[in-house]
Protein backbone atom coordinates (compact mmCIF):
# COMPACT_ATOMS: atom_id res chain seq x y z
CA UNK A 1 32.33 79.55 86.87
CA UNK A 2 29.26 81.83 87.45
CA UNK A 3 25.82 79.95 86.71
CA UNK A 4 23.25 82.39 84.92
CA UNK A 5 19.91 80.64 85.82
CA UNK A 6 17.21 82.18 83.66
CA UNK A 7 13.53 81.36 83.96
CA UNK A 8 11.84 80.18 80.97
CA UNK A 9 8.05 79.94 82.63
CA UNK A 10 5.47 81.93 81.15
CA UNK A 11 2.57 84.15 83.88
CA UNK A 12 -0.62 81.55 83.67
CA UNK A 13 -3.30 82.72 82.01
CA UNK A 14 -6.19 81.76 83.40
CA UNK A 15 -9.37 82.24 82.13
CA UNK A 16 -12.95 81.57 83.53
CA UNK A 17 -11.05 80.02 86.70
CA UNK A 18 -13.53 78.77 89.36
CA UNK A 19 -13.06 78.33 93.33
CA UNK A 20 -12.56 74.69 92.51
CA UNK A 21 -9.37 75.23 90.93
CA UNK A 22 -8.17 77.64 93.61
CA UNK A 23 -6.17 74.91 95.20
CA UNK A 24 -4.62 73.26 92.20
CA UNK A 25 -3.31 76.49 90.92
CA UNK A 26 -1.85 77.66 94.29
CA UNK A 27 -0.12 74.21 94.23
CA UNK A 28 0.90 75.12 90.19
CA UNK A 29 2.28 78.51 91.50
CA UNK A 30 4.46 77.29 94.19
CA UNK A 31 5.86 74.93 92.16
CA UNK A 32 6.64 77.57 90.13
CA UNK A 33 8.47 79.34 92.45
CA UNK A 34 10.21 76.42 93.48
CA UNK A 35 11.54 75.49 89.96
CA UNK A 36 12.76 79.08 89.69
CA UNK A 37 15.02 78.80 93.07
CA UNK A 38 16.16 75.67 92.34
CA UNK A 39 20.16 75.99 92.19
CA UNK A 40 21.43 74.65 89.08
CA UNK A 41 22.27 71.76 88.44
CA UNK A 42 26.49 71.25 87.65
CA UNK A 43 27.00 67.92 85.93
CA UNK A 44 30.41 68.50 86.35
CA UNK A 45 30.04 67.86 90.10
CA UNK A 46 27.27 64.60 89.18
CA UNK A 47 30.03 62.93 86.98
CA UNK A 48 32.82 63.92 89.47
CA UNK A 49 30.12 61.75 92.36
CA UNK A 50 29.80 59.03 90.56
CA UNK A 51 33.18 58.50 90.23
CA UNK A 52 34.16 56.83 93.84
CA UNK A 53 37.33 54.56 94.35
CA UNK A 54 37.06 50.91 94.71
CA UNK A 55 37.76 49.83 97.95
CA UNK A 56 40.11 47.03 98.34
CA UNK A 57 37.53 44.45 99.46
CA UNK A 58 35.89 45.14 95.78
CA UNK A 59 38.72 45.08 93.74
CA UNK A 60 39.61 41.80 95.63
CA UNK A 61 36.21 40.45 94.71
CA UNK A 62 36.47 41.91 91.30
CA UNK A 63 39.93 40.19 90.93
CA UNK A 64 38.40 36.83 92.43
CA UNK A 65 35.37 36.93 90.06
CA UNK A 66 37.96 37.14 86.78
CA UNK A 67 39.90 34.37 87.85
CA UNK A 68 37.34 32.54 88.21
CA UNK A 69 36.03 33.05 84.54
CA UNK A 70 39.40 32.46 83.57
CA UNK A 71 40.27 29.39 85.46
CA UNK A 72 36.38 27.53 83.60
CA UNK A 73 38.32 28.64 80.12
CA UNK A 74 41.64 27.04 81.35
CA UNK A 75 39.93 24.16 82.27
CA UNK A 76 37.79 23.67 79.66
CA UNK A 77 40.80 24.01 77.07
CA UNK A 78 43.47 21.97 79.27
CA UNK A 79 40.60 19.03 80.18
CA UNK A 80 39.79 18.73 76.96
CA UNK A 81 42.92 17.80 75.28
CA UNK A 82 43.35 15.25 77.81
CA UNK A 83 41.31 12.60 76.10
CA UNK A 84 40.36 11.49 72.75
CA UNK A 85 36.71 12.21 73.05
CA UNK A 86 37.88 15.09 75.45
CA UNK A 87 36.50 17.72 73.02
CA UNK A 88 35.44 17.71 69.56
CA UNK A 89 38.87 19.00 67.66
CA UNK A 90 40.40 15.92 69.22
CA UNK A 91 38.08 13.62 66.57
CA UNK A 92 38.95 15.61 63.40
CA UNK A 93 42.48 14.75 64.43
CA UNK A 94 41.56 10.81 64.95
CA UNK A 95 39.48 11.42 61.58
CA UNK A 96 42.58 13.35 59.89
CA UNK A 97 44.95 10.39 60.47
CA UNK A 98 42.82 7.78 59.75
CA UNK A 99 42.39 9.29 55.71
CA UNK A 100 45.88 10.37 55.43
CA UNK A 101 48.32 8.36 57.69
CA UNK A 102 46.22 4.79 57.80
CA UNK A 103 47.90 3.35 54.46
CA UNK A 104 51.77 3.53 53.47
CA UNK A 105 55.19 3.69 54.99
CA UNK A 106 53.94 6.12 57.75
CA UNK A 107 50.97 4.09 58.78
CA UNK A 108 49.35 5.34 62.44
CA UNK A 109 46.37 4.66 64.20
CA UNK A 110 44.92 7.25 66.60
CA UNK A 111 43.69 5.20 69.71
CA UNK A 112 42.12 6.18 72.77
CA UNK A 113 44.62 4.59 74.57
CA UNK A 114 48.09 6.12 72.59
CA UNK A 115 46.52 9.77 72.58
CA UNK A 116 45.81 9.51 76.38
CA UNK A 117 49.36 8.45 77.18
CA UNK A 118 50.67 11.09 74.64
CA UNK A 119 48.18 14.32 75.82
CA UNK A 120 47.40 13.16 79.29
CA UNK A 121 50.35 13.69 81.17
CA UNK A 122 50.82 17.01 79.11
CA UNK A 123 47.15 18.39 80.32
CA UNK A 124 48.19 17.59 83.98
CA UNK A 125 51.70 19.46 83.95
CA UNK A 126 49.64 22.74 81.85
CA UNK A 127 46.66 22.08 84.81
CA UNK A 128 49.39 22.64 87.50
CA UNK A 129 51.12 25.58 85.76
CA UNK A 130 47.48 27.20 84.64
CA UNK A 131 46.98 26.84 88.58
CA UNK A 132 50.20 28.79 89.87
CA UNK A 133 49.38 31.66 86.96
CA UNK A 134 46.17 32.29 88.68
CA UNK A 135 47.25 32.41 91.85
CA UNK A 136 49.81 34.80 91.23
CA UNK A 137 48.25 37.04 88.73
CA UNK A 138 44.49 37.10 89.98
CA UNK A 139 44.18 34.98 93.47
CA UNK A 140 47.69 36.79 94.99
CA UNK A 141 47.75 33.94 97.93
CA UNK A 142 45.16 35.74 99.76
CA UNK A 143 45.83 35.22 103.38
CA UNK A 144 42.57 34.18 105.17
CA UNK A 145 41.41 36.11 108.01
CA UNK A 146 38.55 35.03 111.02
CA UNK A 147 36.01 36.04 108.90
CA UNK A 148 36.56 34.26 105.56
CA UNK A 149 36.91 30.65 108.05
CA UNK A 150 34.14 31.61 109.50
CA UNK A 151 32.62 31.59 106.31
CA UNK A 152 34.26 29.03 105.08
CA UNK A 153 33.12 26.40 107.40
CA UNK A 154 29.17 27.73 107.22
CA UNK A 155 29.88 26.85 103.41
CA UNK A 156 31.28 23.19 104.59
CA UNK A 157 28.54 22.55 106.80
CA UNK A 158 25.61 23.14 104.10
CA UNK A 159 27.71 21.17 101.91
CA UNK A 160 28.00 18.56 103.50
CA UNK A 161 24.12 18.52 104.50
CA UNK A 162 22.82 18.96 100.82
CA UNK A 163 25.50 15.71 99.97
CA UNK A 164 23.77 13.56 102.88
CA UNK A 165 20.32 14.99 101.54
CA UNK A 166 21.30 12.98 98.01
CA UNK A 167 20.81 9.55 99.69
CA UNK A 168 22.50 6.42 98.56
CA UNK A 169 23.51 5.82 94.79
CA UNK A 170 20.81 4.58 93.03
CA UNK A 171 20.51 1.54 90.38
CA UNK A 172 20.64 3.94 87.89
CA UNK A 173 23.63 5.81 88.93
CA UNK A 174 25.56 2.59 89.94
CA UNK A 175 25.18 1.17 86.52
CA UNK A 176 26.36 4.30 84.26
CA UNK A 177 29.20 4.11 87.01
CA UNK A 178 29.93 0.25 85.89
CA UNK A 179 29.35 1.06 81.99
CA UNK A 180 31.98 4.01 82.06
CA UNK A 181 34.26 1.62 82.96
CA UNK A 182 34.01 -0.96 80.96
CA UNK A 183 33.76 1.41 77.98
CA UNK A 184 37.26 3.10 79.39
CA UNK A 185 38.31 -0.67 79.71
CA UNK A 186 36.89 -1.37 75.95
CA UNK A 187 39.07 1.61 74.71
CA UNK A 188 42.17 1.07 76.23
CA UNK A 189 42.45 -2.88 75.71
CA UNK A 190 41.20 -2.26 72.17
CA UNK A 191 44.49 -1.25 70.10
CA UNK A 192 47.83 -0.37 71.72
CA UNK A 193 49.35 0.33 68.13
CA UNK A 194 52.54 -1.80 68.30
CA UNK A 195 50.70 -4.46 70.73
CA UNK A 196 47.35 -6.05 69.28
CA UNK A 197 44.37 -5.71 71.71
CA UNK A 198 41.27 -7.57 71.60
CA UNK A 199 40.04 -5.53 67.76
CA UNK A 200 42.21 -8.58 66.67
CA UNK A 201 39.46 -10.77 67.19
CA UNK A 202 37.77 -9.03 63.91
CA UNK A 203 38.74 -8.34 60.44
CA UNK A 204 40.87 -5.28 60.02
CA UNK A 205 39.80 -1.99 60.09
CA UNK A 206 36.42 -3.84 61.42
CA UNK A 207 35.81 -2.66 65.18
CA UNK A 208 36.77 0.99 65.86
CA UNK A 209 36.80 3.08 69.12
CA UNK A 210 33.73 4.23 67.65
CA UNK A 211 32.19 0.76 68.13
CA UNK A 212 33.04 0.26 71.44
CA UNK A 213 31.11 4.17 72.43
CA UNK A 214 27.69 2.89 69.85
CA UNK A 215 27.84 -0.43 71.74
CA UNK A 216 27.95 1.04 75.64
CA UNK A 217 25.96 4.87 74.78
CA UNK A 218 22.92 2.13 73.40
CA UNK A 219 22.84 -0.04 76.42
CA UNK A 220 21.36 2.70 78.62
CA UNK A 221 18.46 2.71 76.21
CA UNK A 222 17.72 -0.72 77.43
CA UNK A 223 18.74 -1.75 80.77
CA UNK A 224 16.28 -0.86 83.58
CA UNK A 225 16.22 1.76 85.78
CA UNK A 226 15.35 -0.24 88.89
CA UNK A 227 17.03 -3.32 89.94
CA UNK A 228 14.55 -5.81 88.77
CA UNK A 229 14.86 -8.72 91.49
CA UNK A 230 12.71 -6.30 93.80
CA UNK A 231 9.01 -6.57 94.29
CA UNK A 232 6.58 -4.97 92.05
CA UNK A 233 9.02 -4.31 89.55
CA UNK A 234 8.00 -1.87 86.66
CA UNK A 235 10.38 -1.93 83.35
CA UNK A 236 11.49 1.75 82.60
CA UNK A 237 15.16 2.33 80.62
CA UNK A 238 17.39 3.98 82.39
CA UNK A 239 17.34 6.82 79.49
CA UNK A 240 14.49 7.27 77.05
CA UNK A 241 14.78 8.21 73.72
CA UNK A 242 12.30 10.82 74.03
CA UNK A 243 14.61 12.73 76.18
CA UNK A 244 17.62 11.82 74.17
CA UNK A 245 16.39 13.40 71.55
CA UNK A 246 15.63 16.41 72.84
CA UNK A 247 18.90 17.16 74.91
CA UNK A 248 21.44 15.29 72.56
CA UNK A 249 23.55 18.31 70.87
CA UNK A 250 22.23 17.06 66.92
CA UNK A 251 24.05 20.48 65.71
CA UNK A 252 27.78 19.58 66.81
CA UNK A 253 26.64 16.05 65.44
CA UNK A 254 25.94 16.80 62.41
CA UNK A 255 28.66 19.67 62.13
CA UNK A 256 31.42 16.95 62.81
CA UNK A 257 30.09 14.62 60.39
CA UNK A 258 29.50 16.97 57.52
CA UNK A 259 33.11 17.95 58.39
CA UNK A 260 34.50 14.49 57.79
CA UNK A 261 32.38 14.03 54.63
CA UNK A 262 33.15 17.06 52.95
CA UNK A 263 36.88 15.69 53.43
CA UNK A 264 36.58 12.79 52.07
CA UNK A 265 34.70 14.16 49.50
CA UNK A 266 37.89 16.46 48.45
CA UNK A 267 40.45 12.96 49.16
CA UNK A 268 38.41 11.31 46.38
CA UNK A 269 37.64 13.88 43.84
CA UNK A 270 41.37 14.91 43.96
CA UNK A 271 42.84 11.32 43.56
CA UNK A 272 41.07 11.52 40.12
């Protein structure tokens, strides 16, 4: 292709110049004059530039990065099936039974404890096969050179300093740790469907796994935050309401519950 470069500046006219301006419009003119010698410009060539090949150290990273996007949406989705109160679909399903499959020759309970021997041996055999996808579609069973150990064990080391910088547990931390398990204990013990658990204590249809979460989620409202047989002692709760209700997630809250009111809103205007 032959480039036809045309110059589209007009002569200056200058009128009533002074010797002030001498310099300014020398500097004009050979600008000028460099504009019109200027090769032009082929944006083929620019487009053609930008268009390098990715080395294999950046498609590797680029490879790495994706599974690694992947793997939090694997997780999330596998993890959360694992549990009743795993993720939020899991209580429409408790809720679902509950209206429809509570009463009647088909009468089932949805329990913490029958849903997490049903679902959790199921999320740890899809965990194991999620993990063997990735690492042959995305990870490839990168070998590890010098380098990458090298690397490696810098990433260790500052670990394992900013883990020793955290201290001892604290009160605080040791009693969530204490009230997690008695609330796992609560929801296991409570109702094992065919074997009565300690709900039998109340009136049917009474105590709920519900109860049991209201009953150990309040209790951080109240007990201290410092062990209280120290010296000057101070009474603060472990968790304030303040700050609960500022970081509690009020929208899924109230999405869930309008979703199991609006469905037993239908149950009863249809049995009419």
């Amino acid at each position: 292709y032959h480039h036809h470069h045309f110059s589209a500046l007009l002569p200056m006219q200058i009128i009533g110049s002074s010797d002030d301006d001498e310099p300014l419009l020398a500097q004009e003119s050979c600008d000028e004059r460099a504009i019109e010698l200027s090769p032009p410009i082929d944006h083929r060539s620019s487009s053609s530039a930008r268009e390098f090949p990715l080395t294999k150290q950046q498609i590797d990273y680029k490879q790495l990065k994706t599974g690694f996007l992947i793997s939090v949406a694997y997780s999330a989705a596998v993890g959360g099936m694992g549990t009743l109160v795993g993720t939020g679909p899991n209580i429409f399903v408790k809720g679902f039974t509950d209206q429809f499959y509570s009463n009647g020759s088909t009468a089932f309970e949805v329990s913490f404890a029958n849903f997490t021997l049903f679902a959790f041996p199921m999320s740890l055999v899809l965990i194991v096969l999620c993990w063997f996808w990735l690492q042959l579609l995305l990870f490839q069973w990168r070998k590890v050179d010098a380098s990458v150990q090298e690397s490696q064990k810098h990433v260790q080391s500052i670990l394992k300093q900013q883990y020793k910088a955290l201290g001892s547990m604290s009160w605080q931390e040791g009693t969530i740790i204490i009230l997690f398990f008695i609330l796992l204990i609560l929801w296991v013990t409570r109702d094992f469907s065919n074997i009565n658990g300690w709900s039998v204590l109340f009136r049917k249809e009474y105590v709920t796994d519900g109860t049991a979460a209201l009953l150990i989620g309040s209790l951080p409202l109240i007990l201290p935050n410092k062990n209280p047989l120290k010296k000057n002692w101070d009474y603060n709760p472990i968790l304030e309401w303040s700050h609960l209700s500022k970081v509690f997630p009020w929208g899924v809250f109230m999405l869930q519950g309008a979703g199991l009111a609006i469905a037993d809103g239908f149950k009863v205007y249809f049995k009419k």
